[in-house]
Protein backbone atom coordinates (compact mmCIF):
# COMPACT_ATOMS: atom_id res chain seq x y z
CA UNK A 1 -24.84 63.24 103.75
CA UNK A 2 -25.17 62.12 100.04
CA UNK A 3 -21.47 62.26 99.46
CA UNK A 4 -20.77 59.54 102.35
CA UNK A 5 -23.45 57.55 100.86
CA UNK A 6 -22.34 57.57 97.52
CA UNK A 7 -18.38 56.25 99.02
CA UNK A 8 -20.02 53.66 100.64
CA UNK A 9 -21.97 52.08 97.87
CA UNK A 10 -19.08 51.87 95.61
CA UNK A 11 -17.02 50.28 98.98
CA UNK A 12 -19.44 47.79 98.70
CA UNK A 13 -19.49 46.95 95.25
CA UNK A 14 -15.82 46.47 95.16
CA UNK A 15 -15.59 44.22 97.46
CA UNK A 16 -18.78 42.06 95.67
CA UNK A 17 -15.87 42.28 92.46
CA UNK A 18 -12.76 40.91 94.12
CA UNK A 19 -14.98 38.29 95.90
CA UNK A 20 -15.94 37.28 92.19
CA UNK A 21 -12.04 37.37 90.82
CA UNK A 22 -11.09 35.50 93.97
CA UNK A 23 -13.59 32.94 93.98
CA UNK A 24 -12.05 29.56 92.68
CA UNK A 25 -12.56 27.73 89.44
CA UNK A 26 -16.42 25.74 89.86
CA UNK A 27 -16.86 22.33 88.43
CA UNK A 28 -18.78 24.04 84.86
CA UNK A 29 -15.38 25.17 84.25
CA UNK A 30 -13.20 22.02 84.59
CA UNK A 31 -15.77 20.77 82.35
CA UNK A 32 -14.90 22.87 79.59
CA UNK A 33 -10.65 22.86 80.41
CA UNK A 34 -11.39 19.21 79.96
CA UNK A 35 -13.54 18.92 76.52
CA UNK A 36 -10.90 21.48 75.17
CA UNK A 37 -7.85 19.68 75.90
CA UNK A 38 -9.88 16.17 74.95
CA UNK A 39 -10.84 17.86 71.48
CA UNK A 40 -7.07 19.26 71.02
CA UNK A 41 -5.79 15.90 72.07
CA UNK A 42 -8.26 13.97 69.26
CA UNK A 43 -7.24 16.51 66.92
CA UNK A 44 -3.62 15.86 67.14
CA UNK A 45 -4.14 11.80 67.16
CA UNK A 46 -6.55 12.21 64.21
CA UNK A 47 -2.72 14.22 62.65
CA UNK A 48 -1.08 11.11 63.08
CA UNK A 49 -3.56 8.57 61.98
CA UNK A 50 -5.70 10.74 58.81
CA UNK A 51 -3.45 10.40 55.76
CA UNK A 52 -3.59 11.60 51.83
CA UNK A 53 -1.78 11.24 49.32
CA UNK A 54 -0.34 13.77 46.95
CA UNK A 55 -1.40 13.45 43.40
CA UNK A 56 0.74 14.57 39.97
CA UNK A 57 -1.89 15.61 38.08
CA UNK A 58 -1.25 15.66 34.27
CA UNK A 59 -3.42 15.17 30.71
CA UNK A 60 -4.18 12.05 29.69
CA UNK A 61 -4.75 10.30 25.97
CA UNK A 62 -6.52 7.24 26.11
CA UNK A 63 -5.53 4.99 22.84
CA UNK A 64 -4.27 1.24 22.28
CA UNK A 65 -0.92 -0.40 22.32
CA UNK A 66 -1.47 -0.73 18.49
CA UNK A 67 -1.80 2.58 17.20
CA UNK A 68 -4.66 3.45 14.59
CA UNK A 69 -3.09 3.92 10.70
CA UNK A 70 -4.79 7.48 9.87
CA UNK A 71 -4.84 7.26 6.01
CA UNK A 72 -3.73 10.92 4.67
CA UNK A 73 -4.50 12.43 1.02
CA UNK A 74 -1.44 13.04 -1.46
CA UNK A 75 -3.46 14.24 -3.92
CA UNK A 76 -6.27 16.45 -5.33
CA UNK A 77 -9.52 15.50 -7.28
CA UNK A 78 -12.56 14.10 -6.93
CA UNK A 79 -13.07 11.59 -4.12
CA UNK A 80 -14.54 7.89 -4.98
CA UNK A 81 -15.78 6.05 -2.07
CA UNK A 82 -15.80 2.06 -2.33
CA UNK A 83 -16.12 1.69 1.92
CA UNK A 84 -18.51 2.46 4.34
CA UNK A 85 -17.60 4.18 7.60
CA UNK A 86 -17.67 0.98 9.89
CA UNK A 87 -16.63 -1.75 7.92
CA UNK A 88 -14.30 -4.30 8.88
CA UNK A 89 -11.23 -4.00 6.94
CA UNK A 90 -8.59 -6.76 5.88
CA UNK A 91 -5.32 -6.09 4.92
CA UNK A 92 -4.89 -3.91 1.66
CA UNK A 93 -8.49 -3.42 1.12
CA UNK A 94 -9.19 -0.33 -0.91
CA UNK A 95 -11.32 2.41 1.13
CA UNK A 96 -11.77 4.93 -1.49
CA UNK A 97 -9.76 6.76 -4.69
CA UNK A 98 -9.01 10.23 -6.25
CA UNK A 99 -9.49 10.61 -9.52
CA UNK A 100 -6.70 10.94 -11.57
CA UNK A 101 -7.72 10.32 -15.29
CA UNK A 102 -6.81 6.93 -15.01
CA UNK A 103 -9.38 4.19 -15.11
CA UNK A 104 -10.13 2.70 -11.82
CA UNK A 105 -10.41 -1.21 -12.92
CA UNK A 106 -8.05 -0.72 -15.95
CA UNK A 107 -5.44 -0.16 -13.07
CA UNK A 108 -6.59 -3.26 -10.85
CA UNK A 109 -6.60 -5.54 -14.27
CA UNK A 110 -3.20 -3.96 -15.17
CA UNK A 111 -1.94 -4.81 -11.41
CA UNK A 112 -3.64 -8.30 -11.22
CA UNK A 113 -1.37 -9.13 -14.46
CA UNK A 114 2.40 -7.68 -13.37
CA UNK A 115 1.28 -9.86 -9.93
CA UNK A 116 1.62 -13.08 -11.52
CA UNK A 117 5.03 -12.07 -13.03
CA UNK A 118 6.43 -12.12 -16.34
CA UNK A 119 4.35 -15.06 -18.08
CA UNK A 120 3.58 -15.99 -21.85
CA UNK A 121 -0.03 -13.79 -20.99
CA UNK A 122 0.91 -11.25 -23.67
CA UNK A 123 -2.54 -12.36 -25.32
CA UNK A 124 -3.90 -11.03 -21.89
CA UNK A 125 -2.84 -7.28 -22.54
CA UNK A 126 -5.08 -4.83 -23.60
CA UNK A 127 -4.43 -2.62 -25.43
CA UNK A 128 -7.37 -0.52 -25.05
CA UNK A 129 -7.28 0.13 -21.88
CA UNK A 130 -7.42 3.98 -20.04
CA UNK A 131 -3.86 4.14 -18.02
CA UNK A 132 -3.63 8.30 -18.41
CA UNK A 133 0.06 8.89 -17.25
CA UNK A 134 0.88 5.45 -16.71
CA UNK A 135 0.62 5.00 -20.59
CA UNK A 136 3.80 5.44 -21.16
CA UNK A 137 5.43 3.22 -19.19
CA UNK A 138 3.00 0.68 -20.02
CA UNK A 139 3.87 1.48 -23.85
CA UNK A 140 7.36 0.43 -23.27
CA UNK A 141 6.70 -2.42 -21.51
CA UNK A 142 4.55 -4.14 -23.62
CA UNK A 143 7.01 -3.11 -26.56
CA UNK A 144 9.73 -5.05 -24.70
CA UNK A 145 7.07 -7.85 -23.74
CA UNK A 146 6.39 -8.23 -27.15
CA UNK A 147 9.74 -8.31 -28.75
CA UNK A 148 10.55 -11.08 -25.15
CA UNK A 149 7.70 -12.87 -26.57
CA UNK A 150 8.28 -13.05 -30.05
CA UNK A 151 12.17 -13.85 -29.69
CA UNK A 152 11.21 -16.78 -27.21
CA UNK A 153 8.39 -17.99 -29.33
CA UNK A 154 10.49 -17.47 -32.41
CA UNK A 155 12.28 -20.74 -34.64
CA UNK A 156 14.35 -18.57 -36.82
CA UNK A 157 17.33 -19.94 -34.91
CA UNK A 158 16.08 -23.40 -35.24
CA UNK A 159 15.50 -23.16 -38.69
CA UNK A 160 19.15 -21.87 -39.45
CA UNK A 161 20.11 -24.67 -37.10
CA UNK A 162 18.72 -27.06 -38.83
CA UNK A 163 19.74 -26.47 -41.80
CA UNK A 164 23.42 -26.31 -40.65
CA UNK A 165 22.92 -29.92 -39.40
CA UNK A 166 21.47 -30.96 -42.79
CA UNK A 167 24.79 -29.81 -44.09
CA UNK A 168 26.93 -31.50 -41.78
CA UNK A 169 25.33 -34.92 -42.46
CA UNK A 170 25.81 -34.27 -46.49
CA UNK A 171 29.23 -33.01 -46.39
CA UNK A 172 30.06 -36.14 -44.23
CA UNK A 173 28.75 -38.20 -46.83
CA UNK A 174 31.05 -36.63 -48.88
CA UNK A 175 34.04 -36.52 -46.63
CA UNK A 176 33.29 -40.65 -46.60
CA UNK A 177 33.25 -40.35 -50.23
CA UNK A 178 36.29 -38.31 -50.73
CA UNK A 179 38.28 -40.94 -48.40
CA UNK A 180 37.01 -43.90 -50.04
CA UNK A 181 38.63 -42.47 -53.48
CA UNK A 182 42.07 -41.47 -51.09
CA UNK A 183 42.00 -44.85 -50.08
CA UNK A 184 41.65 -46.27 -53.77
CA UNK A 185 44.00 -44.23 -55.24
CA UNK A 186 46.70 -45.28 -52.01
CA UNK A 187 45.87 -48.56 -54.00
CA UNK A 188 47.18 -47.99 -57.04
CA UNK A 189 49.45 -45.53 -56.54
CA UNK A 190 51.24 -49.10 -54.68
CA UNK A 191 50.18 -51.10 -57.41
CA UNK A 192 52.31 -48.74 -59.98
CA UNK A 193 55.51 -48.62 -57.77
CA UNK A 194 55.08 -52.11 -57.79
CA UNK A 195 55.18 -52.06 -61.26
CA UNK A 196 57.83 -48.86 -62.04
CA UNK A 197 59.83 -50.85 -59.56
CA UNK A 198 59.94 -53.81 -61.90
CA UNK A 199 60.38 -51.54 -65.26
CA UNK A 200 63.77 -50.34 -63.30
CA UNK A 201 65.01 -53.58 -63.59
CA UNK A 202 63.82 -54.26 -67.12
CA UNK A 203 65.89 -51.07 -68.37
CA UNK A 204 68.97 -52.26 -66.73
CA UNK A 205 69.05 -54.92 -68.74
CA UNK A 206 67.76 -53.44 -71.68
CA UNK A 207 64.05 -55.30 -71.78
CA UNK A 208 62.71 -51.81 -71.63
CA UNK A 209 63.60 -48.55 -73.25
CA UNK A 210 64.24 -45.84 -71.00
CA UNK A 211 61.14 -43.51 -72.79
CA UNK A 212 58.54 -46.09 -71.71
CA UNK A 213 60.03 -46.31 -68.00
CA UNK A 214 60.38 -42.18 -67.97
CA UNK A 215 56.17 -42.38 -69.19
CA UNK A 216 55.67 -44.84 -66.77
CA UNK A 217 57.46 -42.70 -63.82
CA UNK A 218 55.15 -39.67 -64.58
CA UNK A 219 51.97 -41.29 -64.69
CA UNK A 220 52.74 -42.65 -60.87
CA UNK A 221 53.94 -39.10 -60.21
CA UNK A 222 50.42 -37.70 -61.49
CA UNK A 223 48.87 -40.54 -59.77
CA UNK A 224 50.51 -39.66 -56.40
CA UNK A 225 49.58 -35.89 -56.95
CA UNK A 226 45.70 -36.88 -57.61
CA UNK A 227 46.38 -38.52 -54.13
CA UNK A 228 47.34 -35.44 -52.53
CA UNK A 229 44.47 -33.37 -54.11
CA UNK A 230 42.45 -35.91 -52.91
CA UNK A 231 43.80 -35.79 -49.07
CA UNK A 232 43.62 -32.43 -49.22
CA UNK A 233 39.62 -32.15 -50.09
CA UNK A 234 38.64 -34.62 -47.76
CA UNK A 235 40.91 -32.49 -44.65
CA UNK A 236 38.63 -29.52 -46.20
CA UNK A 237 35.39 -30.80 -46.37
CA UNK A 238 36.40 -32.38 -42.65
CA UNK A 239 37.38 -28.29 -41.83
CA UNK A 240 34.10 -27.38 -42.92
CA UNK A 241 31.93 -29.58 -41.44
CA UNK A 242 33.80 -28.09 -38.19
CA UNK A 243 33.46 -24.64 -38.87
CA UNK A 244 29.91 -25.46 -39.50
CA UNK A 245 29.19 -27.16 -35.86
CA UNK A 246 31.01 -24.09 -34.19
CA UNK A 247 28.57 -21.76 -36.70
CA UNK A 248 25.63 -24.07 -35.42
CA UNK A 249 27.14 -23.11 -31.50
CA UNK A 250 27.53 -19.60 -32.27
CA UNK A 251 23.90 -19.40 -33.28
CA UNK A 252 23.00 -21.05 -29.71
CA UNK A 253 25.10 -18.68 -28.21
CA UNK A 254 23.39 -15.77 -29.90
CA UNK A 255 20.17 -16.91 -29.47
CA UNK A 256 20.72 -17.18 -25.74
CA UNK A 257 22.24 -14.06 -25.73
CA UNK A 258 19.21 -11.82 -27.57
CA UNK A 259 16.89 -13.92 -25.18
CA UNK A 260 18.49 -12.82 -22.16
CA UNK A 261 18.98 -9.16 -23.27
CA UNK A 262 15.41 -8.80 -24.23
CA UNK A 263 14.96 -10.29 -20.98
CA UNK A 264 16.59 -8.22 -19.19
CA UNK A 265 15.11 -5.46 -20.94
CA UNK A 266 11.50 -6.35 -19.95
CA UNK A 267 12.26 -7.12 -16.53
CA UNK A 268 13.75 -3.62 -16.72
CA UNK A 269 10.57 -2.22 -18.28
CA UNK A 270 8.20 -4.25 -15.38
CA UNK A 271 9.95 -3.06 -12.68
CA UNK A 272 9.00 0.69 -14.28
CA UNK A 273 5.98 -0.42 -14.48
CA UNK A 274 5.29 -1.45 -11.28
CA UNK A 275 6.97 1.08 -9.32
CA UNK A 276 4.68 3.28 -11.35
CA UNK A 277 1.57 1.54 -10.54
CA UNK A 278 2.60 1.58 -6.82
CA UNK A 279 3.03 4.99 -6.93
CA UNK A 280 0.07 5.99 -8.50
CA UNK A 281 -1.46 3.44 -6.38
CA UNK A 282 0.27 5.29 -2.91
CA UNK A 283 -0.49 8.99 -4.51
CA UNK A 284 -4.20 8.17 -5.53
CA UNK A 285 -5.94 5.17 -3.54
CA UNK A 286 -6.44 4.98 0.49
CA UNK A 287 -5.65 1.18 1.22
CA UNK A 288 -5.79 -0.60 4.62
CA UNK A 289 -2.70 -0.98 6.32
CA UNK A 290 -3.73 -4.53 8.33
CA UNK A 291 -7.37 -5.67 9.49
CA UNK A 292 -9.42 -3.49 11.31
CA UNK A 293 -12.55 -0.82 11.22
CA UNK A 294 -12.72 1.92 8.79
CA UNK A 295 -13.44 5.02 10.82
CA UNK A 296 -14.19 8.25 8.61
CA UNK A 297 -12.22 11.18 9.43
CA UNK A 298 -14.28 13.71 7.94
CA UNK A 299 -17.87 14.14 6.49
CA UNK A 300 -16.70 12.27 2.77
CA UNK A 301 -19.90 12.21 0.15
CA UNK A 302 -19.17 10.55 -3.24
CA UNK A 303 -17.45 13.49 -5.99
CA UNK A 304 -16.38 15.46 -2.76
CA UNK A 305 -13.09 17.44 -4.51
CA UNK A 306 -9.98 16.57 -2.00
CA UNK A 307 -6.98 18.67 -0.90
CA UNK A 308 -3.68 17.31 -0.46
CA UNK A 309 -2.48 17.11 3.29
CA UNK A 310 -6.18 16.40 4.26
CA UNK A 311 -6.92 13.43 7.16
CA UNK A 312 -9.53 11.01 5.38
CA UNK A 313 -9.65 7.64 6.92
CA UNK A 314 -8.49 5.94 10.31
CA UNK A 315 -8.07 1.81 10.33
CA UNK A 316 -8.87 1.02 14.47
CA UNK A 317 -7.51 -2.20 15.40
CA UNK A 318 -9.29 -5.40 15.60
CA UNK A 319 -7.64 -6.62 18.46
CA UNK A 320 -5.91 -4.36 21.07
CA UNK A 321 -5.38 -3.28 24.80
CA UNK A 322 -6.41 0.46 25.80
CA UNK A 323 -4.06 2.04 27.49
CA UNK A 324 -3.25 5.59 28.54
CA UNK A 325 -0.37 8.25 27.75
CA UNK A 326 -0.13 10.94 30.63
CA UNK A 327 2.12 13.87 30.21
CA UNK A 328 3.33 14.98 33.61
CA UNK A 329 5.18 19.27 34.35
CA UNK A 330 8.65 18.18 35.89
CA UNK A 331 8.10 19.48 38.98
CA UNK A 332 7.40 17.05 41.21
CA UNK A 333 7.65 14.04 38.33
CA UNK A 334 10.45 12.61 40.65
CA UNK A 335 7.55 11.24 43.48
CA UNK A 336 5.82 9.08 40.50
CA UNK A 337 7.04 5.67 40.24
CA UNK A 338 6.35 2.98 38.66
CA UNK A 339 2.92 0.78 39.77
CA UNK A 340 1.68 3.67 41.36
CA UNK A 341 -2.70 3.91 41.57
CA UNK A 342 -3.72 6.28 38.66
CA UNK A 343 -7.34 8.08 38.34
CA UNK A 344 -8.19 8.89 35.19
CA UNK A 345 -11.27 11.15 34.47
CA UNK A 346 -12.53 11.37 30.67
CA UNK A 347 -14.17 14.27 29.21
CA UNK A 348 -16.31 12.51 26.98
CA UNK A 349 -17.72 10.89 30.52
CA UNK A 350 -18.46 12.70 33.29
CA UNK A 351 -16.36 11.99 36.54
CA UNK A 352 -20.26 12.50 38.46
CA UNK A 353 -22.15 10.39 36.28
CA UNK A 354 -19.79 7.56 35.20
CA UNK A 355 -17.04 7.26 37.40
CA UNK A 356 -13.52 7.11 36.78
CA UNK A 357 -10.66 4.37 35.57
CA UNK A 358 -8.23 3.20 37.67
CA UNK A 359 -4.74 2.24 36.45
CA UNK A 360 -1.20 1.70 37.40
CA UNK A 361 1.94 3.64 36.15
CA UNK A 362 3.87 1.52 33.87
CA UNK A 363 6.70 3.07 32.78
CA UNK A 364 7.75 6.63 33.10
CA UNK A 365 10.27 8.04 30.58
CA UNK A 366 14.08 8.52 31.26
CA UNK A 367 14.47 12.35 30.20
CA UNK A 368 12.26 15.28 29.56
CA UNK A 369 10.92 16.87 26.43
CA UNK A 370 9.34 19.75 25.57
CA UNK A 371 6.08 21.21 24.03
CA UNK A 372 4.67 24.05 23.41
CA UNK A 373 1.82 25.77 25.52
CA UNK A 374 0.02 29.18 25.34
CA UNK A 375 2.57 30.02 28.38
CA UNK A 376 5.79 29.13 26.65
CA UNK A 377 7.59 25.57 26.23
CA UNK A 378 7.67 23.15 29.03
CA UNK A 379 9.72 20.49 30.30
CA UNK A 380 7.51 17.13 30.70
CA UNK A 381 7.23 13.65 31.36
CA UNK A 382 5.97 11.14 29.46
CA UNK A 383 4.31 8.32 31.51
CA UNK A 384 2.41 5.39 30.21
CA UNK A 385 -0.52 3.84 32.22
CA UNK A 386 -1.88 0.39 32.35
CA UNK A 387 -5.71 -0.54 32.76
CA UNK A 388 -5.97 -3.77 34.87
CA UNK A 389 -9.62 -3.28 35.09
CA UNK A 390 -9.66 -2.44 31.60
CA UNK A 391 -12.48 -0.01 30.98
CA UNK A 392 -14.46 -0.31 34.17
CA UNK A 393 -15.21 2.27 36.00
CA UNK A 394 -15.39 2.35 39.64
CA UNK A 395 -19.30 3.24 39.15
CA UNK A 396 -19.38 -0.06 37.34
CA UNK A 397 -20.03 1.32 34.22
CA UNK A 398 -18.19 -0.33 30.43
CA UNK A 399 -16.78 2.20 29.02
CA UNK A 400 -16.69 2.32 25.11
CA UNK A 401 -13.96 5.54 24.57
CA UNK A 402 -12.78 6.22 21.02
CA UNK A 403 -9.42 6.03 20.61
CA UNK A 404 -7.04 9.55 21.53
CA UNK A 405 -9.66 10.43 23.91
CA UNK A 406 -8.70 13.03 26.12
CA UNK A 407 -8.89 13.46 29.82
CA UNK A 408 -7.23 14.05 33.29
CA UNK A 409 -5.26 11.74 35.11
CA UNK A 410 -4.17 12.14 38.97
CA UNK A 411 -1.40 9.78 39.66
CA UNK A 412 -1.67 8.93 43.95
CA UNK A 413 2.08 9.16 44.94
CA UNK A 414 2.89 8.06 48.75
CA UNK A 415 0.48 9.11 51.08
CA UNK A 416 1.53 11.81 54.05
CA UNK A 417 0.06 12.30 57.85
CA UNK A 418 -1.45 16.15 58.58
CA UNK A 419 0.85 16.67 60.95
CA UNK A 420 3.82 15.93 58.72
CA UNK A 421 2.42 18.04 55.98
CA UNK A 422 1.84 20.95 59.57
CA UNK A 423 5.36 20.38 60.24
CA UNK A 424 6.21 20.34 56.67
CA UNK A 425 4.64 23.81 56.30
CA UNK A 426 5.85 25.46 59.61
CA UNK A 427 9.57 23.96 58.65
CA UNK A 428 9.49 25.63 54.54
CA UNK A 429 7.96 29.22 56.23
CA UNK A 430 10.94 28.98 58.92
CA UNK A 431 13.47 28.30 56.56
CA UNK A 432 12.47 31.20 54.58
């Protein structure tokens, strides 16, 4: 009957089934248990041995432990060019001028002359020469230069001097004189008391009348006030000749005195002057600032009219060491330590094509700042990295960066097994 027959078939293909589900594990499948728990126990030594590091990534500004002097206009006018982009520089060199409506050389003459000082060069001054606003200042001090000059070079005093000492040798002729008659008239002023002394004695007895003795009397009394007159012209003419030595020390005195006030005026008057040169100098002419290479900031043509605030020039050091300035987001900034591997990418060389740098963390700053970003202000780091390969790449490739080149830097902090960072993971989801 089909009904049996259809039982019996589906009897007989259950028991083919559990013969299947019964049947032990064959050797194809210990095969596989076996390269599964092989690969899973590879995988979890390869955990333990593979390590990576984390990196702080941050931007990077490759430049030099001496700084380049950027050179910035002050001023407005027309722009004078005396260097070429590219030349080598020594110290004070002038690059280039604005003009001001002073002339250029009449300036540099007027500055070579206050640099040697106040000298007897007043025949050196010209008077003709274009100084615009520093006229007036140079007015005033060749006005005090010249009255300096002509009070130094002047023997007015010498000739009053002189003149004084003429005196004093005539009026000690004459003191010499005057005491030679004192001295004659002490004489006989003694020689008639001698002789009054005897008439005394005559007109006691009566040899001589009293008239004659009484005439005799006032001639040595007229003879003893000639005497006096006499004393007192020669203490006189001695008074003079005094007052005339202290007249002839006065005039010394005042001589030395208008010397140093004029003096004192001009140096005065050149220190106006040159602090107005310098400034004019400062406001109008782009000097060097120490040797170097005059880099052009800008595309300068001769008569090019100049705004104030604008960047002309940039003096690169001669001699110094590149090195780079990375700043670093605070997060994570405490892993980075100093002597740490840095690996610094440029833009101006691509990673692919040239390689990168490779430098150490030097020093890493003590507190954050901030700056501003399109997102807001952020706390950073600053961190400054050394080049011990200098500017080799790890392609072997020179480098020859400008300076303030930008780029990326990746600092390598300590490196970390996978299955920490697994564990790491698994631990920060569980604790959340």
């Amino acid at each position: 009957m089909p009904f049996r027959n259809n039982n019996s078939k589906l009897d007989l293909r259950s028991e083919e089934v559990r013969d299947i589900v019964d049947r032990m594990p064959t050797g194809w499948g210990t095969k596989v248990v076996m390269v599964l728990s092989v690969l899973l126990s590879l995988l979890t030594l390869i955990s333990f041995v593979i390590k990576y590091p984390d990196t702080i990534d941050g931007e990077v500004t490759l430049t030099s432990d001496v700084a380049p002097v950027r050179l910035v206009s002050v001023a407005t006018g027309h722009l004078h060019l005396l260097k070429l982009a590219g030349a080598v520089l020594q110290d004070k060199d002038v690059i280039a001028y604005i003009e001001s409506g002073v002339d250029y050389n009449d300036v540099l003459y007027l500055d070579s002359l206050l640099s040697l000082g106040i000298k007897d060069s007043l025949p050196l001054f010209n008077n003709s020469i274009e100084l615009g606003e520093l006229s007036g200042s140079y007015g005033v001090y060749i006005q005090a230069y010249t009255q300096w000059y002509r009070l130094k070079h002047s023997t007015r005093y010498k000739t009053i001097r002189d003149a004084m000492r003429k005196q004093i040798v005539t009026d000690k002729q004459l003191a010499n004189y005057i005491q030679d008659g004192a001295s004659l008239q002490r004489k006989i002023i003694e020689t008639s008391q001698t002789l009054l002394d005897r008439d005394s004695l005559l007109m006691k007895k009566d040899y001589l009348p009293e008239y004659e003795y009484r005439h005799n009397e006032n001639n040595l009394l007229s003879q003893r006030s000639s005497f006096v007159n006499t004393e007192a012209s020669y203490l006189s003419k001695k008074s003079e000749i005094q007052q005339t030595g202290i007249q002839i020390l006065r005039s010394e005195v005042e001589e030395q005195e208008a010397l140093e006030e004029a003096l004192n005026t001009l140096e005065i008057r050149y220190q106006s002057l040159v602090n107005d040169v310098r400034v004019w100098k400062e406001r109008y002419l782009f000097t060097s600032r120490g040797p170097g290479v005059l880099d052009y900031l800008g595309f300068w043509r001769e008569n090019m009219m100049i705004q104030p605030g604008t960047e002309m020039f940039a003096i690169v050091p001669n001699s110094s060491v590149f090195i780079g300035e990375v700043i670093i987001p605070a997060q994570g900034a405490g892993k980075v330590k100093v002597g740490m591997e840095v690996n610094i990418k440029l833009h101006d060389y691509p990673y692919d094509e040239y390689g990168l740098l490779v430098g150490r963390v030097t020093s890493l700053s003590k507190s954050t700042s901030q700056i501003t970003t399109p997102n807001g202000s952020v706390n950073i780091y600053r961190v400054h990295i050394g080049l011990p390969q200098g500017l080799t790449t790890n392609f072997g490739y020179t480098l020859n960066p400008n300076l303030e080149t930008k780029g990326t830097a990746e600092i390598i902090t300590k490196p970390r097994q996978l299955i920490e960072r697994l564990f790491d993971n698994l631990k920060s989801k569980a604790n959340k």
